[in-house]
C-alpha atoms as a PDB file:
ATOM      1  CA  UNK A   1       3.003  15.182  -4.279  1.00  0.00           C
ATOM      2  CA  UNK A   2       3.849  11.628  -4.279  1.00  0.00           C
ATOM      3  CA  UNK A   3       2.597   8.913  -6.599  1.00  0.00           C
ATOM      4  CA  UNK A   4       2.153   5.385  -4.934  1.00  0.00           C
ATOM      5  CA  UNK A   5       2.092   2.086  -6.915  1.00  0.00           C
ATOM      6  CA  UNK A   6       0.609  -0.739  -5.790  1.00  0.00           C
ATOM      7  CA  UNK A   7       1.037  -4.277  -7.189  1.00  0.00           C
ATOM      8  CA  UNK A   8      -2.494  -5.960  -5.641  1.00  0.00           C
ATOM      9  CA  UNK A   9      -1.871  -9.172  -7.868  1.00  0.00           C
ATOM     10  CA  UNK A  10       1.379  -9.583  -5.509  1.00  0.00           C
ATOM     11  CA  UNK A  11       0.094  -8.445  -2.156  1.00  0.00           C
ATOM     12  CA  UNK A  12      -0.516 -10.957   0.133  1.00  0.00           C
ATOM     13  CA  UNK A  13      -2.806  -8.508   2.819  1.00  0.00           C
ATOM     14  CA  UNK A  14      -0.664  -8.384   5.823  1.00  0.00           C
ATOM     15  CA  UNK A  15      -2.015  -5.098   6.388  1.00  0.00           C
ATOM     16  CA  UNK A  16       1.697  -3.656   7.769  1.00  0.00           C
ATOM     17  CA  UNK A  17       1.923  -0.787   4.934  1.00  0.00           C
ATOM     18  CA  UNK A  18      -1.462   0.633   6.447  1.00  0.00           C
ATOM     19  CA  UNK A  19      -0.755  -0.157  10.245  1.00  0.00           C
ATOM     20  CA  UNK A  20       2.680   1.997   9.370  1.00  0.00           C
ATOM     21  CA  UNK A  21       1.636   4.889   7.154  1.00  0.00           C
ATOM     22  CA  UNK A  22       1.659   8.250   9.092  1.00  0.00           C
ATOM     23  CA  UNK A  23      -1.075   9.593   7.234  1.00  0.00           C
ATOM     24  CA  UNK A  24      -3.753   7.107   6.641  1.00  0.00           C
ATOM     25  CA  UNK A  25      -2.962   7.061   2.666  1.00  0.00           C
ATOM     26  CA  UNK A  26      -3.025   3.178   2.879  1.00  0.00           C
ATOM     27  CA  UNK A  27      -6.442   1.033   3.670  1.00  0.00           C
ATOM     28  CA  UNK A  28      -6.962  -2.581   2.719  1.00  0.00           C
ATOM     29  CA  UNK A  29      -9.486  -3.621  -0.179  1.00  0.00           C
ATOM     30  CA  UNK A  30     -12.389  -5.417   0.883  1.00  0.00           C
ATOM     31  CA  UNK A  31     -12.317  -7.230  -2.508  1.00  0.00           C
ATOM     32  CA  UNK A  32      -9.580 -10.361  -2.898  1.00  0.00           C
ATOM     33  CA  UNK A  33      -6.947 -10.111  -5.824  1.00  0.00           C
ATOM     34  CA  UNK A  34      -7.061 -13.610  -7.996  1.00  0.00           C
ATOM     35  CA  UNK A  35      -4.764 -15.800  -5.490  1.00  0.00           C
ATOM     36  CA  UNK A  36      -7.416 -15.010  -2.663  1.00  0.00           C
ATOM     37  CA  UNK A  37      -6.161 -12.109  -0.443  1.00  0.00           C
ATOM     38  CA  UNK A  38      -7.653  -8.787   0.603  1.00  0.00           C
ATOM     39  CA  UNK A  39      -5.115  -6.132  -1.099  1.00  0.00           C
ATOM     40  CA  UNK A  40      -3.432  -2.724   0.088  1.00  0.00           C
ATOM     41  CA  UNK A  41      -4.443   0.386  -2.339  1.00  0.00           C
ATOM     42  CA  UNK A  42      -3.879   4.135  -1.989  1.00  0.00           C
ATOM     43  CA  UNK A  43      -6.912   5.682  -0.064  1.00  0.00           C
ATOM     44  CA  UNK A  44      -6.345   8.973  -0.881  1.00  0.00           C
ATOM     45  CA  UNK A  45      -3.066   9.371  -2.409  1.00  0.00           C
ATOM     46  CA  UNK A  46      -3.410  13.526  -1.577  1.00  0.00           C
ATOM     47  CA  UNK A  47      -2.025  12.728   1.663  1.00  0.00           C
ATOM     48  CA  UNK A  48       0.926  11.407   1.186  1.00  0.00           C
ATOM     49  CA  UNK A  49       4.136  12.624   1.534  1.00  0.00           C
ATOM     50  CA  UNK A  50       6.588  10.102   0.420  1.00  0.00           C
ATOM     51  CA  UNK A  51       7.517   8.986   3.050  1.00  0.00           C
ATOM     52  CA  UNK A  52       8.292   5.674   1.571  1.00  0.00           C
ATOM     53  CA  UNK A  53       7.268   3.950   5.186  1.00  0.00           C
ATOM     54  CA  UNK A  54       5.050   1.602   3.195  1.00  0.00           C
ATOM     55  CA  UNK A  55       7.416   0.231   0.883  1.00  0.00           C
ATOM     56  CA  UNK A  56      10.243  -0.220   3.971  1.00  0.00           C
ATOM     57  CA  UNK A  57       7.660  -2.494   5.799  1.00  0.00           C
ATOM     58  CA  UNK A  58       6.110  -3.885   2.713  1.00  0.00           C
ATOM     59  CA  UNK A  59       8.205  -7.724   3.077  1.00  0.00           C
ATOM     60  CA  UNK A  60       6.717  -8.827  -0.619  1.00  0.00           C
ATOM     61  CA  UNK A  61       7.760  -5.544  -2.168  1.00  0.00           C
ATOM     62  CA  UNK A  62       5.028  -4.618  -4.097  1.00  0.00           C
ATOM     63  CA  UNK A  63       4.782  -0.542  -3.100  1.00  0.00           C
ATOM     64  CA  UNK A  64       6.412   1.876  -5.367  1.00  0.00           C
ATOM     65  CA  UNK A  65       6.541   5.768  -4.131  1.00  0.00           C
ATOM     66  CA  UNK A  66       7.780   7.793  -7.166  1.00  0.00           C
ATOM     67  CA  UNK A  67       8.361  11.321  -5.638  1.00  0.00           C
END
């Protein structure tokens, strides 16, 4: 199973990791990190299979898939 890191402090909510992930691992937060956006975190990280799809679309690189 895969391991996904996600850095919420840097994630600026675009929402593209989630809108790309195959398997629904990805949903956004409906809390705001401290600059003010809704964050990405790992739904249910059971899912995944490392992929990496998230991290490809992720443009502020902040998702990490250790395999």
């Amino acid at each position: 199973m895969a391991k996904i890191n996600i850095d919420k402090e840097k994630c600026k909510g675009c929402c593209l990791c989630v809108s790309e992930c195959p398997r629904g691992v990805i949903a956004m937060s409906d809390e705001q990190n401290t600059k003010g956006y809704l964050y990405a975190f790992v739904k249910d990280e059971t899912k995944c299979t490392g992929c990496a799809l998230c991290c490809q679309m992720c443009p502020e690189v902040v998702i990490e898939v250790e395999k």
